[in-house]
N, C-alpha and C. Protein backbone atom coordinates (compact mmCIF):
# COMPACT_ATOMS: atom_id res chain seq x y z
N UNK A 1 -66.07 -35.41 24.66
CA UNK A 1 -66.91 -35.96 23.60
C UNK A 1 -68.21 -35.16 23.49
N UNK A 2 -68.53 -35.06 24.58
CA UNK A 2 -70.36 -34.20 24.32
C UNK A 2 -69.67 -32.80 23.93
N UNK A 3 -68.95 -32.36 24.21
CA UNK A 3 -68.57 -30.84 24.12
C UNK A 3 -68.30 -30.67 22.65
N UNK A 4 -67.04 -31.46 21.98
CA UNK A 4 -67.28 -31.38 20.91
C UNK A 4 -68.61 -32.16 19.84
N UNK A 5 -69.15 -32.29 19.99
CA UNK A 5 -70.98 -32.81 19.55
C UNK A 5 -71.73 -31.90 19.83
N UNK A 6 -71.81 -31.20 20.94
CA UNK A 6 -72.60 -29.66 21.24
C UNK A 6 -71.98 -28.55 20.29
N UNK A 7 -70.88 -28.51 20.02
CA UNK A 7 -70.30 -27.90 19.00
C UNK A 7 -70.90 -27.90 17.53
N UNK A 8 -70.25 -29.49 17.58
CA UNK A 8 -71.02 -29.44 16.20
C UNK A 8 -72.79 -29.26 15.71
N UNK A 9 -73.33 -29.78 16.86
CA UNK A 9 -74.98 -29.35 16.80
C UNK A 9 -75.12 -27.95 16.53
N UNK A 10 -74.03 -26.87 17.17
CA UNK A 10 -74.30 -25.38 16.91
C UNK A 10 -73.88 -25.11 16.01
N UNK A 11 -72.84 -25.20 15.12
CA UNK A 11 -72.27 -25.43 13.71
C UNK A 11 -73.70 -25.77 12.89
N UNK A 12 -74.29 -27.17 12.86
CA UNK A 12 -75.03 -27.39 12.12
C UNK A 12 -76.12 -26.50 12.04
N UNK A 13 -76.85 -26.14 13.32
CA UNK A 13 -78.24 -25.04 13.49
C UNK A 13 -77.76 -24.14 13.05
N UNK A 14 -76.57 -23.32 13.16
CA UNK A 14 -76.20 -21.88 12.40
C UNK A 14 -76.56 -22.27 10.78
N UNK A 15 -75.85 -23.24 10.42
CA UNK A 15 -75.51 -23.37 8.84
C UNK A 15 -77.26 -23.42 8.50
N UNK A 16 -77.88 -24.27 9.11
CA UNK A 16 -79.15 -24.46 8.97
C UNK A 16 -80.11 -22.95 8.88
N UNK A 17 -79.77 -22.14 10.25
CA UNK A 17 -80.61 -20.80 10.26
C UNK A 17 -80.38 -19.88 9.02
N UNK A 18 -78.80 -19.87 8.54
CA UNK A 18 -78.71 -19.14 7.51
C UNK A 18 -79.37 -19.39 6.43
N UNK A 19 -79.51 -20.91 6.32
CA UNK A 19 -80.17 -21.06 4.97
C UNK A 19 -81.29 -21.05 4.70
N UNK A 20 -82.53 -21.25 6.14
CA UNK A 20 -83.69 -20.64 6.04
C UNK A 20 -83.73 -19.04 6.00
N UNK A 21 -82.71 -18.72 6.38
CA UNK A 21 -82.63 -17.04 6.07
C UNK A 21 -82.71 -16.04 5.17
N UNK A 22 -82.05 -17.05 4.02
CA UNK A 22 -81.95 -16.74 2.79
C UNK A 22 -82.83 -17.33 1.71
N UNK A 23 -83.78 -18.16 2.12
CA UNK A 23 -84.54 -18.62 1.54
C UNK A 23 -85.62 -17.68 0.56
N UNK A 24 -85.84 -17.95 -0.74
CA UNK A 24 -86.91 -17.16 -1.08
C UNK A 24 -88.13 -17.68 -1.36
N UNK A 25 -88.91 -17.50 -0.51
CA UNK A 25 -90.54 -17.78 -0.52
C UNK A 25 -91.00 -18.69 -1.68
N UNK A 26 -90.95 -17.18 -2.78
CA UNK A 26 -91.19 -17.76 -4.15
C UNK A 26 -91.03 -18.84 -4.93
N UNK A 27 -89.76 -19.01 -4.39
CA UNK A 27 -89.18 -20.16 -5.36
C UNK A 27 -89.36 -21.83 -4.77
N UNK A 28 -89.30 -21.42 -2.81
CA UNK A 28 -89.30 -22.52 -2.48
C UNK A 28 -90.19 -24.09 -2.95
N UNK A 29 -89.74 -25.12 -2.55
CA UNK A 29 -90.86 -25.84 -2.98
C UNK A 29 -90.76 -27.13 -1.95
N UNK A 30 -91.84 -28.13 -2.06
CA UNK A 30 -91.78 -29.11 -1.30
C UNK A 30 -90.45 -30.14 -0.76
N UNK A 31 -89.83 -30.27 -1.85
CA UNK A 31 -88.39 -30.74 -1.68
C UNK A 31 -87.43 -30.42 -0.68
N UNK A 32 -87.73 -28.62 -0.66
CA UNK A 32 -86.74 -27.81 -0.31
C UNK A 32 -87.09 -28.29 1.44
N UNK A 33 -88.40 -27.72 1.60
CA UNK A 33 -89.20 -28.06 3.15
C UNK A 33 -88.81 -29.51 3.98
N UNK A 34 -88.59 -30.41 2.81
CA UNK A 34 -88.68 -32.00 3.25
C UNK A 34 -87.23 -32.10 3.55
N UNK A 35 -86.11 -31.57 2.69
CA UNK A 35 -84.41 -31.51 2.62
C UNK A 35 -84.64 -30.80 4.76
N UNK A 36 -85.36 -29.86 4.77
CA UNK A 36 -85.16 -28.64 6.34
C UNK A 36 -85.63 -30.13 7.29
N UNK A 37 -86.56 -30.39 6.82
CA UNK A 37 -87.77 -31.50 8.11
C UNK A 37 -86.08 -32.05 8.49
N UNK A 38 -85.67 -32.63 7.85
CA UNK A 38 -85.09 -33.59 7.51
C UNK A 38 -83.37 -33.73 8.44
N UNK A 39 -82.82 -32.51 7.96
CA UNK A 39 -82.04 -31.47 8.86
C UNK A 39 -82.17 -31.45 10.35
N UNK A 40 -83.59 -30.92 10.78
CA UNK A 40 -83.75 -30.27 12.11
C UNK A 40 -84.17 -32.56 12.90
N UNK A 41 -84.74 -33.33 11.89
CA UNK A 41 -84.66 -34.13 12.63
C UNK A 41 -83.25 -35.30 12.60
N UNK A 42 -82.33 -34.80 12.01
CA UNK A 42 -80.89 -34.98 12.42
C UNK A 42 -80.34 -34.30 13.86
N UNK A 43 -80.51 -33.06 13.52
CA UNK A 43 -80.12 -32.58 14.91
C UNK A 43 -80.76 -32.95 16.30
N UNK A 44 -82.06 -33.22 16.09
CA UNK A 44 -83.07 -33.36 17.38
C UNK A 44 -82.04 -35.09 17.78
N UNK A 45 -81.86 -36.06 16.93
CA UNK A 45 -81.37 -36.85 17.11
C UNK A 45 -79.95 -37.06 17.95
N UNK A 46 -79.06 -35.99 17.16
CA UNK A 46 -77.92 -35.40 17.53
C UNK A 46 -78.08 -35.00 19.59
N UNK A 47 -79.24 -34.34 19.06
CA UNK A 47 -78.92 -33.59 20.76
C UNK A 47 -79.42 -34.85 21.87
N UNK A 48 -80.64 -35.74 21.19
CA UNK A 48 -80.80 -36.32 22.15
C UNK A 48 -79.81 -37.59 22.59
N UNK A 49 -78.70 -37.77 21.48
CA UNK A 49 -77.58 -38.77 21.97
C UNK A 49 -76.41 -38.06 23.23
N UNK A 50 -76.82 -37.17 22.97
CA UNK A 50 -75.70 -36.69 24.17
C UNK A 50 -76.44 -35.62 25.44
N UNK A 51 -77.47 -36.20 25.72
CA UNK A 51 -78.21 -36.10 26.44
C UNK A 51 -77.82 -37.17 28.01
């Protein structure tokens, strides 16, 4: 069970890194920032259940 959940936490942070990766500055906007907050405090959640 944790193994596959550590999995998927690294699944999600990849999908996540790419898309700050590709992000363009310019265009970004508050939405976009609040959609990421939002993301990384899913995962923080994620990791700390299988803790």
């Amino acid at each position: 069970m944790a193994n596959e959940s550590l999995n998927e936490i690294k699944e999600k942070l990849s999908a996540f890194i790419e898309t700050i990766d590709s992000v363009d500055p310019e265009t970004t906007d508050m939405a976009d920032i609040d959609e990421w907050l939002e993301i990384l405090e899913q995962l923080e959640a994620k990791v700390k259940s299988i803790k």
